[in-house]
C-alpha atoms as a PDB file:
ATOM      1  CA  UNK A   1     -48.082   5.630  66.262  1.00  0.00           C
ATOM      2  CA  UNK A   2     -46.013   8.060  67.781  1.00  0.00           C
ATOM      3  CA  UNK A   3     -44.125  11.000  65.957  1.00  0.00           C
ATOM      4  CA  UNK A   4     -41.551  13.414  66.841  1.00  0.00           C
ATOM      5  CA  UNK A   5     -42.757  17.017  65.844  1.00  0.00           C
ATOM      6  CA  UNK A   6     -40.683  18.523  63.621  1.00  0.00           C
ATOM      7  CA  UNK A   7     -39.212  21.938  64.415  1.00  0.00           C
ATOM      8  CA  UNK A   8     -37.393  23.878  67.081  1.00  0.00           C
ATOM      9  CA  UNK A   9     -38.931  24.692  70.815  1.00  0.00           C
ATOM     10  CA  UNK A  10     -39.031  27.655  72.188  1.00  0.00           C
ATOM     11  CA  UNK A  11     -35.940  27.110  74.436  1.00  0.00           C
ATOM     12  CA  UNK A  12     -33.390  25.780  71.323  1.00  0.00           C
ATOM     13  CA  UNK A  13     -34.511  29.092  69.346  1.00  0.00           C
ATOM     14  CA  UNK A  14     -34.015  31.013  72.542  1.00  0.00           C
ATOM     15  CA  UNK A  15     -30.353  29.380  73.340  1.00  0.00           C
ATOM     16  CA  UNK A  16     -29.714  29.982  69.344  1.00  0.00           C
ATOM     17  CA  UNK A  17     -30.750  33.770  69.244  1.00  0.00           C
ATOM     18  CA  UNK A  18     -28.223  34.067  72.951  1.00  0.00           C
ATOM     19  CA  UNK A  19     -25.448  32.402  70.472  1.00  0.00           C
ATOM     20  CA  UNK A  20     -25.673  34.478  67.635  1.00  0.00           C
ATOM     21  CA  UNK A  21     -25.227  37.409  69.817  1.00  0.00           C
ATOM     22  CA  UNK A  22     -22.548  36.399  71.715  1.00  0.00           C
ATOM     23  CA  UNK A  23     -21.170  36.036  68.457  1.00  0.00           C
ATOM     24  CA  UNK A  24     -22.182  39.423  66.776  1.00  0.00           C
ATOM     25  CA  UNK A  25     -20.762  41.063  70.232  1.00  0.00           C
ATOM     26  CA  UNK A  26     -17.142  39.711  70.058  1.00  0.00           C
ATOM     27  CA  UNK A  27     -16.802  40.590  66.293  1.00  0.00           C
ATOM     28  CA  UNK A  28     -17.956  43.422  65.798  1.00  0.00           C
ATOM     29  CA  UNK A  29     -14.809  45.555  67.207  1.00  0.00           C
ATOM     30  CA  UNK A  30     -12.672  44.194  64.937  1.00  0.00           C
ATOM     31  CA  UNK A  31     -14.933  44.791  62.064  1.00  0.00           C
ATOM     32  CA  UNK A  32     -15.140  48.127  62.825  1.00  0.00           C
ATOM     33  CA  UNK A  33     -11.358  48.600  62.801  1.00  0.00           C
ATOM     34  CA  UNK A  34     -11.385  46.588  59.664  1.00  0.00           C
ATOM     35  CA  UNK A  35     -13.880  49.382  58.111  1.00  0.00           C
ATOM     36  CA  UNK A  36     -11.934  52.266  59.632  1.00  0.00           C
ATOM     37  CA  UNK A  37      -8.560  50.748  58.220  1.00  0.00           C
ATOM     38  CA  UNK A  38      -9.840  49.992  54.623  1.00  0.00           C
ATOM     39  CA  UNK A  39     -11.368  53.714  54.528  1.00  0.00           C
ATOM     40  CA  UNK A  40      -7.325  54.404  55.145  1.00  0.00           C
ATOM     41  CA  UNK A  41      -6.281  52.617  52.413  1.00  0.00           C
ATOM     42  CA  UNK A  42      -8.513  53.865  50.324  1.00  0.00           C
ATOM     43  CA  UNK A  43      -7.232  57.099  50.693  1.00  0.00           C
ATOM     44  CA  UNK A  44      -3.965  56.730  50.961  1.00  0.00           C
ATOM     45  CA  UNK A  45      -4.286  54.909  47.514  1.00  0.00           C
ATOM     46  CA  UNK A  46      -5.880  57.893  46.009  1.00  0.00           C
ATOM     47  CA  UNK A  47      -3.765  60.346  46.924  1.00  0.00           C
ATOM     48  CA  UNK A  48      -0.813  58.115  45.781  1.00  0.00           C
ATOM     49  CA  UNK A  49      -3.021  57.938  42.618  1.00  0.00           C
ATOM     50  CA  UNK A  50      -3.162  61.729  42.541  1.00  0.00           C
ATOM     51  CA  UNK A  51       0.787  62.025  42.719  1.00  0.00           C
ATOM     52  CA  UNK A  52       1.276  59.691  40.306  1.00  0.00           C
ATOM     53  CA  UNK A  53      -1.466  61.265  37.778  1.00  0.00           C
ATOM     54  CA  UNK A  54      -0.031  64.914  38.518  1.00  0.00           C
ATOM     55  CA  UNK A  55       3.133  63.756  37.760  1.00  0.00           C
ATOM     56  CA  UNK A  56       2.052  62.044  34.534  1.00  0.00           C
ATOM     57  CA  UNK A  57       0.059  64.857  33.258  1.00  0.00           C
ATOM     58  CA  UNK A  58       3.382  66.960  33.791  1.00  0.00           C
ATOM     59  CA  UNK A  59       5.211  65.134  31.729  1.00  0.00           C
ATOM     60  CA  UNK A  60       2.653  64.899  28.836  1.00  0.00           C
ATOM     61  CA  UNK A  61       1.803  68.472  28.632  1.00  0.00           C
ATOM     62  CA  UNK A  62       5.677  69.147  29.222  1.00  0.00           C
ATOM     63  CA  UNK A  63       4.409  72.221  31.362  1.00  0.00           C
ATOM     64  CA  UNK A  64       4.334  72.039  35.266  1.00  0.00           C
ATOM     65  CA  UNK A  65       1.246  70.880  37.305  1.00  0.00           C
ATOM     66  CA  UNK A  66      -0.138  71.602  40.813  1.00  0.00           C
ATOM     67  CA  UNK A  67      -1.250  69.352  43.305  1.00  0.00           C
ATOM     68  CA  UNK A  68      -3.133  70.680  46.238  1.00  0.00           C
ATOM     69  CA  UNK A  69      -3.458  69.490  49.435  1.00  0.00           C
ATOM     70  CA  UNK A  70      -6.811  70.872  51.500  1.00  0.00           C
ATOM     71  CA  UNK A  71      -6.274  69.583  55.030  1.00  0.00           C
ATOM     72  CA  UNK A  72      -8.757  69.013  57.164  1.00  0.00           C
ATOM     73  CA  UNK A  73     -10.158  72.631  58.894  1.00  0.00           C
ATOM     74  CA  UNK A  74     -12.719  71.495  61.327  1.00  0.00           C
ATOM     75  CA  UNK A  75     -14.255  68.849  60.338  1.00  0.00           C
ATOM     76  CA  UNK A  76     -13.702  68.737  56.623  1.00  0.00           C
ATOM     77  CA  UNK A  77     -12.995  66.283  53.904  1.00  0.00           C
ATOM     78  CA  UNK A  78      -9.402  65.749  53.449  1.00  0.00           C
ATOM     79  CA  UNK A  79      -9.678  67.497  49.613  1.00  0.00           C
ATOM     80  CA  UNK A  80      -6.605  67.253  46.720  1.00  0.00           C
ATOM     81  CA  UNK A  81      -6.882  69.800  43.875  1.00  0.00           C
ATOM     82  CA  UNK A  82      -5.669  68.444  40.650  1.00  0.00           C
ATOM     83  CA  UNK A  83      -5.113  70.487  37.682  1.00  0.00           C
ATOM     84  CA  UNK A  84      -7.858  73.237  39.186  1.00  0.00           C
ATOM     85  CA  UNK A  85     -10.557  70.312  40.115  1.00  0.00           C
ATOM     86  CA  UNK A  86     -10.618  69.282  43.984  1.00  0.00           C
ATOM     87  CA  UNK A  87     -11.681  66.433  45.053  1.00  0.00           C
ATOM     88  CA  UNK A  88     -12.999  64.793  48.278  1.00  0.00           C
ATOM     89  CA  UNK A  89     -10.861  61.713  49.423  1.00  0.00           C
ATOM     90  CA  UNK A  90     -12.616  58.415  50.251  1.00  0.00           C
ATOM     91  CA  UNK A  91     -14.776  58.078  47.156  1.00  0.00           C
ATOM     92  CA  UNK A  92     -17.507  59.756  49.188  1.00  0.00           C
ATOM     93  CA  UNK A  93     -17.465  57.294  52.257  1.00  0.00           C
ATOM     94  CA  UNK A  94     -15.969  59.433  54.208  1.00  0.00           C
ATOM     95  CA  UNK A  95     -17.426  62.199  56.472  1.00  0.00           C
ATOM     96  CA  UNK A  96     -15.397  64.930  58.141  1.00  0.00           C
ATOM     97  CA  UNK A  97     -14.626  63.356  61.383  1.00  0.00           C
ATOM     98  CA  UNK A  98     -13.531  59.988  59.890  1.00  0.00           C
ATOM     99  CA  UNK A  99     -10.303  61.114  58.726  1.00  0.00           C
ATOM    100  CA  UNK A 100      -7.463  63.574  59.511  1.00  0.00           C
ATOM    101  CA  UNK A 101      -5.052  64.377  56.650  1.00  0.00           C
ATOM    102  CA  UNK A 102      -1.645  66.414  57.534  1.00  0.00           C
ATOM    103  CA  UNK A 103       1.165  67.293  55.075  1.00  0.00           C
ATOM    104  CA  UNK A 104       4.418  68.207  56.407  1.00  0.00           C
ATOM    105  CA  UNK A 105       7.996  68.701  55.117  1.00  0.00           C
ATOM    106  CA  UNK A 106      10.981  67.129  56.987  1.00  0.00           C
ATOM    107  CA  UNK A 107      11.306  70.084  59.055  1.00  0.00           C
ATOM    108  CA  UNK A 108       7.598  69.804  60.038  1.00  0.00           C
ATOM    109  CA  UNK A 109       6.653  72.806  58.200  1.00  0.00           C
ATOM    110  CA  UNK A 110       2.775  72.651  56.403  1.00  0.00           C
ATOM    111  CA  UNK A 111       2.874  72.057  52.497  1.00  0.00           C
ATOM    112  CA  UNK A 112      -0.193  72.744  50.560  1.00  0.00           C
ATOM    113  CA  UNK A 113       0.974  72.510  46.783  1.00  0.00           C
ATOM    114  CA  UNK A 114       3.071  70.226  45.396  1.00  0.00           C
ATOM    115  CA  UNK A 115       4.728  71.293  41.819  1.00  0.00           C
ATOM    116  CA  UNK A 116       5.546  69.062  39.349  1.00  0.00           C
ATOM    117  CA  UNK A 117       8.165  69.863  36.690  1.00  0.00           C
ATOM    118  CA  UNK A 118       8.035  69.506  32.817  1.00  0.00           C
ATOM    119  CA  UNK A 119      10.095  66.425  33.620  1.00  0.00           C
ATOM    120  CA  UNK A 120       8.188  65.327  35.961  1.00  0.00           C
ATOM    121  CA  UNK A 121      10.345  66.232  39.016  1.00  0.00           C
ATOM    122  CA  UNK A 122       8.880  68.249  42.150  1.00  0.00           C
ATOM    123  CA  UNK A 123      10.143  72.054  42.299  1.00  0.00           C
ATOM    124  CA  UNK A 124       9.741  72.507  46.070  1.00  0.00           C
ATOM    125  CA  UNK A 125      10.596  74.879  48.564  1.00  0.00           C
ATOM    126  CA  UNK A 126       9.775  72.314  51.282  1.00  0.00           C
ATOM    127  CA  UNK A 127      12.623  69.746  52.599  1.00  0.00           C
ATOM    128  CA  UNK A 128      12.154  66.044  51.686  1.00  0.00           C
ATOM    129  CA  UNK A 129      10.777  63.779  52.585  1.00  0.00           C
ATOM    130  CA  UNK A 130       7.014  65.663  52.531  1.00  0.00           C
ATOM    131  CA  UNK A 131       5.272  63.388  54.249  1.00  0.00           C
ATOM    132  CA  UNK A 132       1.325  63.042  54.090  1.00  0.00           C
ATOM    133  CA  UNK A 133      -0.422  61.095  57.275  1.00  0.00           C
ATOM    134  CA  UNK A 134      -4.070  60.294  57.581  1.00  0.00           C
ATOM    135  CA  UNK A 135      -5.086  58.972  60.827  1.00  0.00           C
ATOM    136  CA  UNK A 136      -8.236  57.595  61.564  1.00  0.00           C
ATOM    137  CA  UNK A 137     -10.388  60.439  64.477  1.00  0.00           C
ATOM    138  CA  UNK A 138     -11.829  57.268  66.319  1.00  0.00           C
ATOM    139  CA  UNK A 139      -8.624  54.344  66.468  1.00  0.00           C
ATOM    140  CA  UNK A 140      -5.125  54.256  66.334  1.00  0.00           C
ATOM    141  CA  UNK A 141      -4.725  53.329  62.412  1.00  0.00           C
ATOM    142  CA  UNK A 142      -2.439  55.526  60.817  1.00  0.00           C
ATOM    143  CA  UNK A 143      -1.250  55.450  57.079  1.00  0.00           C
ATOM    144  CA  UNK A 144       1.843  57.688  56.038  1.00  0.00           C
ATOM    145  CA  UNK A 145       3.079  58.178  52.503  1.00  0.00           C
ATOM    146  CA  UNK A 146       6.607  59.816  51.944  1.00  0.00           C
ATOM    147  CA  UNK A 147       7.803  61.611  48.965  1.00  0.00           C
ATOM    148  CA  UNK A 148      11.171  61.377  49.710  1.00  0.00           C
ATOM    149  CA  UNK A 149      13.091  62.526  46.033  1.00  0.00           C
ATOM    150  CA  UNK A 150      13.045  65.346  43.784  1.00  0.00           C
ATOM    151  CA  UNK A 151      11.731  62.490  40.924  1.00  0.00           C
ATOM    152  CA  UNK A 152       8.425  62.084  43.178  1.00  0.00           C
ATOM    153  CA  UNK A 153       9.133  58.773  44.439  1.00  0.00           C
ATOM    154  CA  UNK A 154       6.430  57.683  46.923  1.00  0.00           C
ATOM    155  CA  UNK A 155       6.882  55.235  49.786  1.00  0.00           C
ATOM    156  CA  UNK A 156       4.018  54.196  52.045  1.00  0.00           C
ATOM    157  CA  UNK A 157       3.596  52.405  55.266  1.00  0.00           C
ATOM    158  CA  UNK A 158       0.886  51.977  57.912  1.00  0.00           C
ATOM    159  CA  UNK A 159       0.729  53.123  61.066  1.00  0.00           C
ATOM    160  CA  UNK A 160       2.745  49.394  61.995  1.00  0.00           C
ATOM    161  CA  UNK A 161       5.908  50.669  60.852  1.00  0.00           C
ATOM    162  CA  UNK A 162       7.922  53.285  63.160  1.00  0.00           C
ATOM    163  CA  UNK A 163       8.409  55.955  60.872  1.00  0.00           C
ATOM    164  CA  UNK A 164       4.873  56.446  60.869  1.00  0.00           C
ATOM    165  CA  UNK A 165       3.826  58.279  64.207  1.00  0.00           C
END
């Protein structure tokens, strides 16, 4: 009696292996992005989490509180100093030349401290909105947040919305 043999021939595993790479080829570029636009979020959520904490903690201890923003200099971790601790953004998943971090006023002048009032309101030299944008070194994402009153409220959009550049 005749049987089939079980298994795959050497052809069908070869046309299965060209498959699976075509496959792996066209989705991995988007994958990427998806990596390099989640490390973004992350971020952005922790420094909102920072302003929101510094704030807080301002209000609690009814004395004013610093937040400090380290910009990237060559190559560094984007770092925030809260209440005399800095910290590296991204949860440690980042690496210097992942992300860019820049902090500017609305008349484009640097700002490196942020003080938070007893009440919980920023005392600031700078002109609102400050705006904080980290952009991804190798694609286009962008996230901007905006502190755009004197009572530290925080707006954030990605790098989809115009205001963003």
């Amino acid at each position: 009696s005749n049987h089939a043999s079980s298994g795959f021939s050497l052809l069908e595993m070869i046309a299965i292996v060209v498959i699976v790479g075509i496959l792996a080829t066209l989705v991995a570029p988007s994958w990427v992005g998806f990596a390099y636009r989640q490390r973004l979020n992350t971020t952005g959520d922790e420094i909102l989490q920072a302003i929101r904490t510094t704030q807080s903690t301002a209000k609690q201890r009814r004395r004013s509180q610093l937040l400090e923003f380290a910009p990237d200099a060559t190559d560094d971790i984007p770092t925030l100093t809260v209440a005399g601790i800095p910290t590296e953004l991204g949860g440690g998943n980042l690496t210097g030349d992942m992300v860019n971090m820049t902090v500017t006023d609305g008349a484009d002048a640097a700002v490196t401290t942020l003080e938070f009032l007893q009440d919980g309101s920023i005392s600031t030299d700078a002109a609102l909105p400050v705006k904080i944008v980290l952009a991804s070194v190798s694609t286009s994402s962008k996230r901007c947040l905006f502190i755009e009153t004197l009572l530290g409220s925080v707006r954030s959009v990605s790098n989809s919305d115009a205001n963003c550049p």
